[in-house]
Protein backbone atom coordinates (compact mmCIF):
# COMPACT_ATOMS: atom_id res chain seq x y z
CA UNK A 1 -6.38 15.59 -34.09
CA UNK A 2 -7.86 14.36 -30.89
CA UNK A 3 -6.59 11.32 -29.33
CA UNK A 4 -8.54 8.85 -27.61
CA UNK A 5 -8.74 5.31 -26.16
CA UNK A 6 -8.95 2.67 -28.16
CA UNK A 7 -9.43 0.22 -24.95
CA UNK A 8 -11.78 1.04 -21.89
CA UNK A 9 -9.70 2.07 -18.68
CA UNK A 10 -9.36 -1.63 -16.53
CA UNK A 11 -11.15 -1.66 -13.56
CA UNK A 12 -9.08 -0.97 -10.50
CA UNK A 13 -9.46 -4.16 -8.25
CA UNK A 14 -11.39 -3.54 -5.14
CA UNK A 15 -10.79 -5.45 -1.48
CA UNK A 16 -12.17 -4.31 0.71
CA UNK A 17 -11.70 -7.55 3.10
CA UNK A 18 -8.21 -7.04 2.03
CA UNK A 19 -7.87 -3.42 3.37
CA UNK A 20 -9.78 -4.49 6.71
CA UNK A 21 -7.23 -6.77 7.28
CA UNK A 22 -3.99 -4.85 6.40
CA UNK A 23 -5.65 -2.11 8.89
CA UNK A 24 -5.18 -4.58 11.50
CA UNK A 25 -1.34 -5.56 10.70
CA UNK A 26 1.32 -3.41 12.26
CA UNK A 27 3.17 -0.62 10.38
CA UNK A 28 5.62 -1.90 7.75
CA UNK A 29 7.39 1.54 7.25
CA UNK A 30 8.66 2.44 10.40
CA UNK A 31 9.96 5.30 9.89
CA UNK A 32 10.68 8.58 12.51
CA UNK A 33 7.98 9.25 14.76
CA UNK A 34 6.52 5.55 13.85
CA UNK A 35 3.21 4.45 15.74
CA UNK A 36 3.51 1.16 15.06
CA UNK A 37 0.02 0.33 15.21
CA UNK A 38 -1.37 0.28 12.00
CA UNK A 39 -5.15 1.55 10.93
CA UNK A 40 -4.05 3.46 6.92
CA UNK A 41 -3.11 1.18 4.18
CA UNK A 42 -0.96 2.87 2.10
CA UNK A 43 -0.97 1.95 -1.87
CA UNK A 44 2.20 1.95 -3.02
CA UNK A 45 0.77 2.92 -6.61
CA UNK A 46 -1.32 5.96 -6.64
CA UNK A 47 -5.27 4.95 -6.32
CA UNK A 48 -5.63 7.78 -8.98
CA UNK A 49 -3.38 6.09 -11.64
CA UNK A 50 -5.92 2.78 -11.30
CA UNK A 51 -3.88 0.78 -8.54
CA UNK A 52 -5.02 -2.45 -7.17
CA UNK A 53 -5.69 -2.98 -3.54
CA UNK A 54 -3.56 -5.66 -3.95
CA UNK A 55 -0.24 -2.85 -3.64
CA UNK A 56 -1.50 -1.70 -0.11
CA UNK A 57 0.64 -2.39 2.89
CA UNK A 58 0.27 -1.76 6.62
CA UNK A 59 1.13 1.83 8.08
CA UNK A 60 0.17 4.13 10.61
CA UNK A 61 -1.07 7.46 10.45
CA UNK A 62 2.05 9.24 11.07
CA UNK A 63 4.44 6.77 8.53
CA UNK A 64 1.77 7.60 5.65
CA UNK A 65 1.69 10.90 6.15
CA UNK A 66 5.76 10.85 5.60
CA UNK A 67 5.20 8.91 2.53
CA UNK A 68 2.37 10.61 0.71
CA UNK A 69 4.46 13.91 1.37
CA UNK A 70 8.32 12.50 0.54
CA UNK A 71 10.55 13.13 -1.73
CA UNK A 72 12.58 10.27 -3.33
CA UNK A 73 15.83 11.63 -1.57
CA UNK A 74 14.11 11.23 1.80
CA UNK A 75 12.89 7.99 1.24
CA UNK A 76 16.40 6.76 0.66
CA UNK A 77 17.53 8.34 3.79
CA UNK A 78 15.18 6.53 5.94
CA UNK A 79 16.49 3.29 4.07
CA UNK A 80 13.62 2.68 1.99
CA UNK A 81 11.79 2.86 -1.64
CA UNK A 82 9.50 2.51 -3.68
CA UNK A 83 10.73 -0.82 -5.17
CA UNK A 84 11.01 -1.66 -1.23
CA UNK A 85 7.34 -0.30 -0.21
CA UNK A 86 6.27 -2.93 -3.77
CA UNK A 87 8.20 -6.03 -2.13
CA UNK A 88 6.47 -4.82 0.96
CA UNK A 89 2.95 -5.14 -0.78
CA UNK A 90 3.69 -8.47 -2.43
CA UNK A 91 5.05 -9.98 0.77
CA UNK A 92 1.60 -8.52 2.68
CA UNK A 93 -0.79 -10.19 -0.06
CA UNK A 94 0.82 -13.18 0.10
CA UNK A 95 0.72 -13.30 4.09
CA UNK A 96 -3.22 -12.45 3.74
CA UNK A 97 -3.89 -15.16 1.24
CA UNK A 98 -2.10 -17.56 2.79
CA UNK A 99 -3.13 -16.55 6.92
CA UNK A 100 -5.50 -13.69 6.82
CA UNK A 101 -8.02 -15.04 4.61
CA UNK A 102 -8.47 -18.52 6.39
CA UNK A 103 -8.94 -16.18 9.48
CA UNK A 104 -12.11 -14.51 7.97
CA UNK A 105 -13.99 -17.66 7.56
C-alpha cells in the first residue's frame, strides 16, 4: 500500500524584507564566543521541514554555528531553548512589524 498526500505541502512563507532586516539586528543568542553583530538569521524551525521566515531571529555567524551543531543538553547549559529561541522569533516579528517595517518605507 503506498501512502500519499491527500493535501498539497503549504507553501513555506517567504520574506525576504524580513530577513534583510533581522540581518541588521544584533545577535539574540549570545552565547560563548558571541559576535554580537548580527548578519545570519537563524530559523528556529528547520527551513527543510517548511518553516516560515517569520521563526528567524538575529545571530551572528559564530552563535549559529553553535546552534545548528547543539545538542539539547548544551543548549540548556548556555541557558537557552528551543521554546526560548521561538519566544525569541515572535518577539523579533513583532518588533519588525511594528518598527522595522515603517523604516523601509
Amino acid at each position: 500500500m503506498t501512502l500519499c498526500r491527500t493535501q498539497p505541502k503549504p507553501k513555506r512563507l517567504e520574506l525576504p524584507k524580513y530577513l534583510d532586516w533581522l540581518k541588521k539586528q544584533p545577535c539574540s543568542l549570545m552565547l560563548p564566543g558571541c559576535l554580537w553583530t548580527s548578519g545570519d538569521a537563524h530559523h528556529t524551525k528547520s527551513k527543510g521541514s517548511g518553516a516560515h521566515d517569520n521563526y528567524g531571529i538575529p545571530c551572528c555567524r559564530v552563535c549559529h554555528t553553535l546552534v545548528q551543531n547543539a545538542t539539547e543538553g548544551q543548549m540548556t547549559t548556555w541557558g537557552t531553548s528551543k521554546a526560548e529561541m521561538y519566544r525569541m522569533a515572535i518577539e523579533s516579528f513583532a518588533k519588525y512589524l511594528l518598527i522595522g517595517k515603517g523604516a523601509e518605507s
